[in-house]
C-alpha atoms as a PDB file:
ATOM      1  CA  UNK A   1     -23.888  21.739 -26.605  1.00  0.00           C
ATOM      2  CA  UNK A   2     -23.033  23.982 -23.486  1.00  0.00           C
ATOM      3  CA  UNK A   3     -26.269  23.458 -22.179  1.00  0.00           C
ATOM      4  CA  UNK A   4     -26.159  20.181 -22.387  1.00  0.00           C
ATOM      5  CA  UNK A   5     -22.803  19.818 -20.926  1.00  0.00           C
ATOM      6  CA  UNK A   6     -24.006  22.407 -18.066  1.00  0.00           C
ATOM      7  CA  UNK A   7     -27.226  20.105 -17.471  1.00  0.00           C
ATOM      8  CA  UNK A   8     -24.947  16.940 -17.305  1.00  0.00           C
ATOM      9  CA  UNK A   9     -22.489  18.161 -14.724  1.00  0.00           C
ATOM     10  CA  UNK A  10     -24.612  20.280 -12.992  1.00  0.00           C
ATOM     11  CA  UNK A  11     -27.849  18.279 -13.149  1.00  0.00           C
ATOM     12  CA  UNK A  12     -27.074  14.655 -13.871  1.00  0.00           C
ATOM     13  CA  UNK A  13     -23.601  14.066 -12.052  1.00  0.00           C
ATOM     14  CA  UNK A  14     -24.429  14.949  -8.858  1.00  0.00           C
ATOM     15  CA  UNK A  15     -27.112  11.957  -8.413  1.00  0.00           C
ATOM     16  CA  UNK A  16     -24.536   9.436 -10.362  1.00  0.00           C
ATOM     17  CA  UNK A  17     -21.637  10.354  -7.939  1.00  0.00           C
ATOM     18  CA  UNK A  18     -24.111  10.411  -4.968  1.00  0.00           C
ATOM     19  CA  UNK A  19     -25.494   6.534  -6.189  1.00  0.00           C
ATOM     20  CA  UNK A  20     -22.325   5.092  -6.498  1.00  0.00           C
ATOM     21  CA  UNK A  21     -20.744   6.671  -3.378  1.00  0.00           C
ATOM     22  CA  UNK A  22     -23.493   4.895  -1.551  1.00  0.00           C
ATOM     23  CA  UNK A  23     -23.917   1.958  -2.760  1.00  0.00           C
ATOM     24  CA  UNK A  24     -20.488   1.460  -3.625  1.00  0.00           C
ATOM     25  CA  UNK A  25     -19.500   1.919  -0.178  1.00  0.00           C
ATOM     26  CA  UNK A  26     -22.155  -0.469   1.094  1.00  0.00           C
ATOM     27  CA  UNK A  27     -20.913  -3.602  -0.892  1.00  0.00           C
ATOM     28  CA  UNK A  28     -17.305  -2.963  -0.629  1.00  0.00           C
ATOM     29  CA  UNK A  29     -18.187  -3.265   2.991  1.00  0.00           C
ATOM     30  CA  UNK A  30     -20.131  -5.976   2.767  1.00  0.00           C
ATOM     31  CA  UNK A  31     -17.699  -7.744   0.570  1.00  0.00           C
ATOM     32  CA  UNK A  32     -14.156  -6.780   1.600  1.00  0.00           C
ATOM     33  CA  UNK A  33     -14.731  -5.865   5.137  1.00  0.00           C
ATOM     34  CA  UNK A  34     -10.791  -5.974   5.389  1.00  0.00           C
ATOM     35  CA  UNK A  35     -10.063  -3.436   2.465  1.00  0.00           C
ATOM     36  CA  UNK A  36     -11.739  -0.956   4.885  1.00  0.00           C
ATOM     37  CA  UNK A  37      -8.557   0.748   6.563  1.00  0.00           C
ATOM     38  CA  UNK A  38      -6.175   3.175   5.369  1.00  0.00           C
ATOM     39  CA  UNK A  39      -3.313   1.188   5.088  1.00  0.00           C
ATOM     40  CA  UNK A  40      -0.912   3.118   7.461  1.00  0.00           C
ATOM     41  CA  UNK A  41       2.565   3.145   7.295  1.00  0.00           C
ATOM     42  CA  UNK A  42       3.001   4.891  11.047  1.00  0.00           C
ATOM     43  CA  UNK A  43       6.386   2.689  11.287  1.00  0.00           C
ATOM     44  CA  UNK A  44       8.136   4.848   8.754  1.00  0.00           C
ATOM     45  CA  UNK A  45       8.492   9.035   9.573  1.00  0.00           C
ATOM     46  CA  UNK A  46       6.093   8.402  12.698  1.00  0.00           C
ATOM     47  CA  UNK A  47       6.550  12.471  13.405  1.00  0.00           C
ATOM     48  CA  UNK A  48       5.972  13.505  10.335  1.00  0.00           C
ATOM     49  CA  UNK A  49       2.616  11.666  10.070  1.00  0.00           C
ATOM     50  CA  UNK A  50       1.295  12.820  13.090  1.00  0.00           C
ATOM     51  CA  UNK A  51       1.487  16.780  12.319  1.00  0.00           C
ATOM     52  CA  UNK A  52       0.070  15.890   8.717  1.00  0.00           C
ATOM     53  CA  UNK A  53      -2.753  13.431   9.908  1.00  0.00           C
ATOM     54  CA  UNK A  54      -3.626  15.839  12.532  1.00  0.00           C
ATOM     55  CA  UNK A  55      -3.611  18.867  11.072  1.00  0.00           C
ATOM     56  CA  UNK A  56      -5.130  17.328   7.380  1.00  0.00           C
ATOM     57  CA  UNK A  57      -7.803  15.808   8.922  1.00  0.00           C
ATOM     58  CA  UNK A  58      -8.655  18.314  11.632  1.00  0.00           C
ATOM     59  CA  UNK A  59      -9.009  20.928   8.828  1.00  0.00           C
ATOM     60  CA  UNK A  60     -10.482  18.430   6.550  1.00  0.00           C
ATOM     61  CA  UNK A  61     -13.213  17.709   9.321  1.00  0.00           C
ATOM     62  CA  UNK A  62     -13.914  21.247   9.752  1.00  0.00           C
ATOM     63  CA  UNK A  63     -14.544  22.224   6.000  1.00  0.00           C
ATOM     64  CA  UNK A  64     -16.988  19.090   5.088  1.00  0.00           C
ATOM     65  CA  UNK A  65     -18.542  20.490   8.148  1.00  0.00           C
ATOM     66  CA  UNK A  66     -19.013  23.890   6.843  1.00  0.00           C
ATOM     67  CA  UNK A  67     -19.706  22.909   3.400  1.00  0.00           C
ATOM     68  CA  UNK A  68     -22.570  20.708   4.725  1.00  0.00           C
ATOM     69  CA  UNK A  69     -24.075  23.024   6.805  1.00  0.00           C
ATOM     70  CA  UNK A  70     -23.629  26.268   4.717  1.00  0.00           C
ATOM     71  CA  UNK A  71     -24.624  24.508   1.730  1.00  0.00           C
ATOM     72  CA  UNK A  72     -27.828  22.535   3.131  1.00  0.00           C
ATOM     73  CA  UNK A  73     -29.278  25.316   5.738  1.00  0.00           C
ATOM     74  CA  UNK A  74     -31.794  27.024   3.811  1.00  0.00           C
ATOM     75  CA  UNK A  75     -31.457  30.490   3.685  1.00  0.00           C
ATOM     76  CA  UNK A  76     -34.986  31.582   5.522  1.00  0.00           C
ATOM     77  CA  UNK A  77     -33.548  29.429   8.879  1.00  0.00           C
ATOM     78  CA  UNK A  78     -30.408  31.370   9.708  1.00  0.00           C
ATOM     79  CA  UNK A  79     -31.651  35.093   7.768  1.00  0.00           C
ATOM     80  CA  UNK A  80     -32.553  35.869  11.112  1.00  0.00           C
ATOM     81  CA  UNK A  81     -29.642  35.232  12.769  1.00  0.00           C
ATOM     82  CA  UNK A  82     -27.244  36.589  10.571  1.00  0.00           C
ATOM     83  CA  UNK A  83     -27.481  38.154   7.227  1.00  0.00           C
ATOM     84  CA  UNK A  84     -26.202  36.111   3.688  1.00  0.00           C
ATOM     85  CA  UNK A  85     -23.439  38.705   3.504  1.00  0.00           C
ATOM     86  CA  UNK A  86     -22.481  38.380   7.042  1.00  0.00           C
ATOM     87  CA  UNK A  87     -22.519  34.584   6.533  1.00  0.00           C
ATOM     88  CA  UNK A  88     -20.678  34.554   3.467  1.00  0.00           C
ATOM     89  CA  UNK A  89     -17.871  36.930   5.284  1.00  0.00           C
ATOM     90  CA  UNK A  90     -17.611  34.127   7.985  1.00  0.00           C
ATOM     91  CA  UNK A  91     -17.583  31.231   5.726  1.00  0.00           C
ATOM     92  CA  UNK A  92     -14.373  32.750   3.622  1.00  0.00           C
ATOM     93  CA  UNK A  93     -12.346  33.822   7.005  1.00  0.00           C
ATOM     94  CA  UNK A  94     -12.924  30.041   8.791  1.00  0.00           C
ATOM     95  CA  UNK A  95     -12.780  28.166   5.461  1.00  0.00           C
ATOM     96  CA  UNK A  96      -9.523  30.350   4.770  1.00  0.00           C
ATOM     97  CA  UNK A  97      -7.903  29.334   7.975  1.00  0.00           C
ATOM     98  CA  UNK A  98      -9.368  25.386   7.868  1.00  0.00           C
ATOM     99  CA  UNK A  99      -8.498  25.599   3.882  1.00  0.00           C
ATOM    100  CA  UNK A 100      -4.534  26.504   5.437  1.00  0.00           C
ATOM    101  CA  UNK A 101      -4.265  24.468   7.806  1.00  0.00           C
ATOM    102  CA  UNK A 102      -5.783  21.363   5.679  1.00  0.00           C
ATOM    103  CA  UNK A 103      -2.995  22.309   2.795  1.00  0.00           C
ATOM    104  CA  UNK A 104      -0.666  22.486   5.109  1.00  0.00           C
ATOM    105  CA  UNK A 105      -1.231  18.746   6.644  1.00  0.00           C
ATOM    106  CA  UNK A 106      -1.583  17.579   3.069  1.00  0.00           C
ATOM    107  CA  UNK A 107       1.687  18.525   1.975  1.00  0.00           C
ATOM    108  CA  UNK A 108       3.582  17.213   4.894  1.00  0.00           C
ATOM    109  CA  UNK A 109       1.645  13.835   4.123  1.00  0.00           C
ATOM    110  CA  UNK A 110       2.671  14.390   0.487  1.00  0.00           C
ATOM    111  CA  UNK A 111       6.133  14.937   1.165  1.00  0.00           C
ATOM    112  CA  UNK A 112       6.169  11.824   3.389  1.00  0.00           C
ATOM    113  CA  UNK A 113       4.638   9.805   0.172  1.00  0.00           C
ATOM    114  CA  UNK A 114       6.069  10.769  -2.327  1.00  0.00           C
ATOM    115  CA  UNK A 115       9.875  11.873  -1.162  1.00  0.00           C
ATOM    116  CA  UNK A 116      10.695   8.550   1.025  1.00  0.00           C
ATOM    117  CA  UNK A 117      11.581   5.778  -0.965  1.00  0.00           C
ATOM    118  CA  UNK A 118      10.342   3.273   1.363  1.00  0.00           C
ATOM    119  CA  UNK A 119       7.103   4.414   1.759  1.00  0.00           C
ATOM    120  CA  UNK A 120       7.187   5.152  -1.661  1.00  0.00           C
ATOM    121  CA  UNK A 121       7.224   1.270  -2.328  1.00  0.00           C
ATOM    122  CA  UNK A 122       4.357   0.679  -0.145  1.00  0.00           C
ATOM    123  CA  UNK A 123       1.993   2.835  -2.054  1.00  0.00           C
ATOM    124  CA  UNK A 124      -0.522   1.963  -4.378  1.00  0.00           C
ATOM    125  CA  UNK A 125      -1.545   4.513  -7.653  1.00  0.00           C
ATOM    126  CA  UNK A 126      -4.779   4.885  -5.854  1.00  0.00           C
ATOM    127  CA  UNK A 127      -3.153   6.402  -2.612  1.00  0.00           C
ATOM    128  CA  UNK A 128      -0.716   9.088  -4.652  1.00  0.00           C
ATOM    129  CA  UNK A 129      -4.010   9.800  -7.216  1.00  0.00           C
ATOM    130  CA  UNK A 130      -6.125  10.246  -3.924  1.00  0.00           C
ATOM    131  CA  UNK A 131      -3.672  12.852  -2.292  1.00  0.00           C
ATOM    132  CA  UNK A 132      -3.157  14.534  -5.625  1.00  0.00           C
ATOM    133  CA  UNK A 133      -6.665  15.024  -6.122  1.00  0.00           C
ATOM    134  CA  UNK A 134      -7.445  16.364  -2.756  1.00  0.00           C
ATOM    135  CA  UNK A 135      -4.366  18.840  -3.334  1.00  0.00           C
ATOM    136  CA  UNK A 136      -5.877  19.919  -6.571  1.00  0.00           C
ATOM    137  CA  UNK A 137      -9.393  20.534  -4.744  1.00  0.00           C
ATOM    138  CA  UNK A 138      -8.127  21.913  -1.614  1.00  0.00           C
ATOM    139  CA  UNK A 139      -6.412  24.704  -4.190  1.00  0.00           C
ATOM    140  CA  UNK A 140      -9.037  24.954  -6.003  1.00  0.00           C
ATOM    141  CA  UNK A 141     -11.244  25.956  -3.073  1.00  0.00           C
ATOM    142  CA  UNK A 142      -8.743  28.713  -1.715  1.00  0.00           C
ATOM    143  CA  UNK A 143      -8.644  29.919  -5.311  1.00  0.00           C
ATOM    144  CA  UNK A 144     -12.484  30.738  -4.800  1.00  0.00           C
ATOM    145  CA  UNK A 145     -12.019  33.167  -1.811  1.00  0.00           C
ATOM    146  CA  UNK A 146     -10.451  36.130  -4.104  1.00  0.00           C
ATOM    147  CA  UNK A 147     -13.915  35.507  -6.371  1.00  0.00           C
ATOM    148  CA  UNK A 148     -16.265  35.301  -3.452  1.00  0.00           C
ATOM    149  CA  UNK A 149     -14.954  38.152  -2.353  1.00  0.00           C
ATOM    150  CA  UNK A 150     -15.380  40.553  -5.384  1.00  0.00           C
ATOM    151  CA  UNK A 151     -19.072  39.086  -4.932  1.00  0.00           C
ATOM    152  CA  UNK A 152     -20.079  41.098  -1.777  1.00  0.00           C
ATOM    153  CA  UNK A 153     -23.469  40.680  -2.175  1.00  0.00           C
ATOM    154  CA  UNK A 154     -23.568  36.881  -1.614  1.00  0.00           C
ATOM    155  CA  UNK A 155     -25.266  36.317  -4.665  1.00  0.00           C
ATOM    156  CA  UNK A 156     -22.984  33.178  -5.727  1.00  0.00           C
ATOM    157  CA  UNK A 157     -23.135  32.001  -2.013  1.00  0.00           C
ATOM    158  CA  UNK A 158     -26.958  31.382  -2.414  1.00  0.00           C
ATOM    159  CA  UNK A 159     -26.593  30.450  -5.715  1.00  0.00           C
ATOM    160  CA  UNK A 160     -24.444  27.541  -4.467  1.00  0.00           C
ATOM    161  CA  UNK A 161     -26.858  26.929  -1.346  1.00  0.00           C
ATOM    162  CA  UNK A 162     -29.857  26.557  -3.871  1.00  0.00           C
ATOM    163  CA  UNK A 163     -28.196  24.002  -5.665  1.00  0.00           C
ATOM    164  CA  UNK A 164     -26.737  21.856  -3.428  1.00  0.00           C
ATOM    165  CA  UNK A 165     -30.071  22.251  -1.147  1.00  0.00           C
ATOM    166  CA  UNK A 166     -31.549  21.273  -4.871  1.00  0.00           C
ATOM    167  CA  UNK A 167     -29.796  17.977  -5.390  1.00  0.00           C
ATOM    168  CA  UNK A 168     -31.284  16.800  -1.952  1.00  0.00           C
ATOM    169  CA  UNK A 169     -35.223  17.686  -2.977  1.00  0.00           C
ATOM    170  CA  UNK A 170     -34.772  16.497  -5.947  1.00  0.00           C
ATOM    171  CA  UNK A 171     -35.651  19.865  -8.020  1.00  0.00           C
ATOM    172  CA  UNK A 172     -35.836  20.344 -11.696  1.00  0.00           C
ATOM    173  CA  UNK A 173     -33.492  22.745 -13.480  1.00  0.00           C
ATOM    174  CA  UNK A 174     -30.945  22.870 -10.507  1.00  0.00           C
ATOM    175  CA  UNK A 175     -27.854  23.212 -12.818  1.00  0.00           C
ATOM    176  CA  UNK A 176     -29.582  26.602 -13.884  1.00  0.00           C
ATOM    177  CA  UNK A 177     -28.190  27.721 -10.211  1.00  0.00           C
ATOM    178  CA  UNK A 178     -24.341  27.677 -11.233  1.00  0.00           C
ATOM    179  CA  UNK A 179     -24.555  28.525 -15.236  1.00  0.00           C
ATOM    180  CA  UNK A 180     -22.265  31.012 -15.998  1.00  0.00           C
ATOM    181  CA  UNK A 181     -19.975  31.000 -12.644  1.00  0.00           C
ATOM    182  CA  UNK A 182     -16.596  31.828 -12.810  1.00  0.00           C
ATOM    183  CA  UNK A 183     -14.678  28.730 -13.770  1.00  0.00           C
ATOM    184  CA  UNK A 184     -13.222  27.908 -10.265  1.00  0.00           C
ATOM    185  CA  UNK A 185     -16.356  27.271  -8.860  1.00  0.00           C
ATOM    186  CA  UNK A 186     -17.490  24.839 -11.057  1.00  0.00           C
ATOM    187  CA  UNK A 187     -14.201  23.006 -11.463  1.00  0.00           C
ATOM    188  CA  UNK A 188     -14.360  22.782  -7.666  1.00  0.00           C
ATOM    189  CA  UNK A 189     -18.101  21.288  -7.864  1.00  0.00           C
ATOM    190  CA  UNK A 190     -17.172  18.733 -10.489  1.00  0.00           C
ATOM    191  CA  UNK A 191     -13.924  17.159  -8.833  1.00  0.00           C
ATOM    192  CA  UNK A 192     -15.888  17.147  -5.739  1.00  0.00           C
ATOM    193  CA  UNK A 193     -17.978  14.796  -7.486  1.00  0.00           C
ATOM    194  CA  UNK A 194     -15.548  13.010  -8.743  1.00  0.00           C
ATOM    195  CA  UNK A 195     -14.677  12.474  -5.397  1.00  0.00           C
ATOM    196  CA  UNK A 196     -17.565  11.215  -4.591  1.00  0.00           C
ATOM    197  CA  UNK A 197     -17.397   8.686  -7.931  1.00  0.00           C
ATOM    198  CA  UNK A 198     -14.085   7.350  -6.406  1.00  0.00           C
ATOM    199  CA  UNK A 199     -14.958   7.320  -2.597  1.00  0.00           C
ATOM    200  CA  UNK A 200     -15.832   3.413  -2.767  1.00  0.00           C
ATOM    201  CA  UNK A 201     -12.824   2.367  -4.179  1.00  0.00           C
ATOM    202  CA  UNK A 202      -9.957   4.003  -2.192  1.00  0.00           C
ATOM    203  CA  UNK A 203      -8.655   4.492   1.175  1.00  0.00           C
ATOM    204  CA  UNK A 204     -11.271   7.697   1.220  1.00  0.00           C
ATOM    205  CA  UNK A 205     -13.659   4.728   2.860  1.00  0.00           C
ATOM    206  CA  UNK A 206     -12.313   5.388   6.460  1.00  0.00           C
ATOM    207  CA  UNK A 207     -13.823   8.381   6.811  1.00  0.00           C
ATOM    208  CA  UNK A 208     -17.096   6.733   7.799  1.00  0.00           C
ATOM    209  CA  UNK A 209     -15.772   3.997   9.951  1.00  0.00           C
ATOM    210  CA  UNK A 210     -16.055   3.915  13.312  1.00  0.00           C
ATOM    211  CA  UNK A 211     -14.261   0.930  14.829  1.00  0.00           C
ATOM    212  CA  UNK A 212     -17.035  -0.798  16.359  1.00  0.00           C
ATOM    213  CA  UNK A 213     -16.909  -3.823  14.634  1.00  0.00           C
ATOM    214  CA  UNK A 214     -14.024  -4.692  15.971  1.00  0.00           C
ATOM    215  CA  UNK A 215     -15.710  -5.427  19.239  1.00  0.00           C
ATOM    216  CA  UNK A 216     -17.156  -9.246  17.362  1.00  0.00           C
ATOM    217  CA  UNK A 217     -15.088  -9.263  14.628  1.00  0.00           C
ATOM    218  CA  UNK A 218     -12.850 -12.162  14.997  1.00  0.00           C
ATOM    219  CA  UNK A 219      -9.388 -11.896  16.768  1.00  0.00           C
ATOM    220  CA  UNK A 220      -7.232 -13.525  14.123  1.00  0.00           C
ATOM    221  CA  UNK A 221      -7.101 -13.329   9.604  1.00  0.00           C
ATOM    222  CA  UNK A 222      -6.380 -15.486   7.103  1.00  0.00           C
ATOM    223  CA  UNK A 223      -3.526 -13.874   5.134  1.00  0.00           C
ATOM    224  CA  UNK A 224      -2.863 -15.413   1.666  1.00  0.00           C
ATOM    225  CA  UNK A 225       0.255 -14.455  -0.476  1.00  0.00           C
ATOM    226  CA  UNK A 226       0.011 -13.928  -3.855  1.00  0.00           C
ATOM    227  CA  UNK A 227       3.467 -15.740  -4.398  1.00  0.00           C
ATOM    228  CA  UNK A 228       4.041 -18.208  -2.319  1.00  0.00           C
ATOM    229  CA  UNK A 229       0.357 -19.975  -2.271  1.00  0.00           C
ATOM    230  CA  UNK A 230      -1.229 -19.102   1.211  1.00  0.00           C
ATOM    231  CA  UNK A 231      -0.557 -18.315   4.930  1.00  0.00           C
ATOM    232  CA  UNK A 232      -1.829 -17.819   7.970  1.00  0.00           C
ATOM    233  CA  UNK A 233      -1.508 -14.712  10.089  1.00  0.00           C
END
């Protein structure tokens, strides 16, 4: 039964949450081109918004960054740059310091959210489960660092790399990689696929917008109440 829950996380999940992410994303685009926004409230706390976008999603930025590059560069490219100890001792101080800085935008964001009462009112369950679920992860990937560092020898770094750079070549047996990790590690793996499982359907979307579309997208919406009938705005 472990196994088979190992092979299932590990193995299985990673290509479900991957499909849906991607073509979830494509027809909620497609469909509900005007769902795709974040839904500010910039009105209400304006201040308080700006140091928790800014510092949320500059860490944010910087730690999908590093994941995606210390994950998916194969070990034989940058071995002769640097060694996999070396890397791992960078990727702990900078993903520290982003981690920090990320938490720290977060919870001003939370606080904002959750402790005003009008903004409060604006919010769906899908924007407070979204935060809390990036809290959880974001802790869960600081409380890594303490394990990564009792592993000196990089050995769970590579194990990581080979099976995230796994998932991407499509090779068998890939949950094998992260059997028998210490329990942070994996919880951090599975709620970032989880992540990716929920991407489609929250505000998570405008992280790959760019607002071109705006340039022929037309200059006026049809806005329709759900109590009084329909309007225009």
């Amino acid at each position: 039964m472990e196994l088979w829950i190992n092979t299932f996380l590990f193995g299985i999940l990673p290509y479900i949450a991957l499909a849906v992410m991607v073509v979830g994303s494509i027809i909620r685009y497609d469909r509900e081109p005007y769902t795709w926004r974040t839904g500010s409230s910039q009105l209400l706390r304006r201040r308080q918004l700006m140091w928790g976008s800014v510092l949320f999603h500059g860490g944010v930025l910087f730690l999908l960054m590093g994941h995606f590059v210390g994950l998916l560069t194969p070990h034989s490219i940058y071995q002769h740059v640097i060694s996999a100890e070396n890397k791992q001792l960078v990727a702990i101080i900078a993903g520290s310091l982003a981690g920090a800085v990320c938490l720290t935008g977060l919870i001003l964001l939370m606080h904002r959210r959750f402790f005003d009462a009008r903004i409060r009112q604006t919010s769906t369950i899908n924007d407070n489960a979204v935060l809390i679920i990036l809290f959880v992860q974001l802790m869960l990937g600081l409380a890594t660092v303490p394990f990564s560092l009792a592993h000196g020898d990089a050995e769970v770094m590579l194990r990581l790399s080979a099976w995230a750079q796994g998932i991407f070549t499509f090779q068998p047996g890939i949950a094998n990689y992260v059997a028998g990790l210490d329990w942070p590690y994996q919880v951090h793996l599975v709620l970032g696929m989880l992540i990716f499982l929920i991407f489609p359907f929250t505000r998570l979307v405008h992280m790959l917008s760019v607002p071109i579309r705006y340039v022929w997208r037309p200059g006026y919406q049809i806005v329709r109440s759900r109590k009084l009938g329909a309007g225009h705005g």
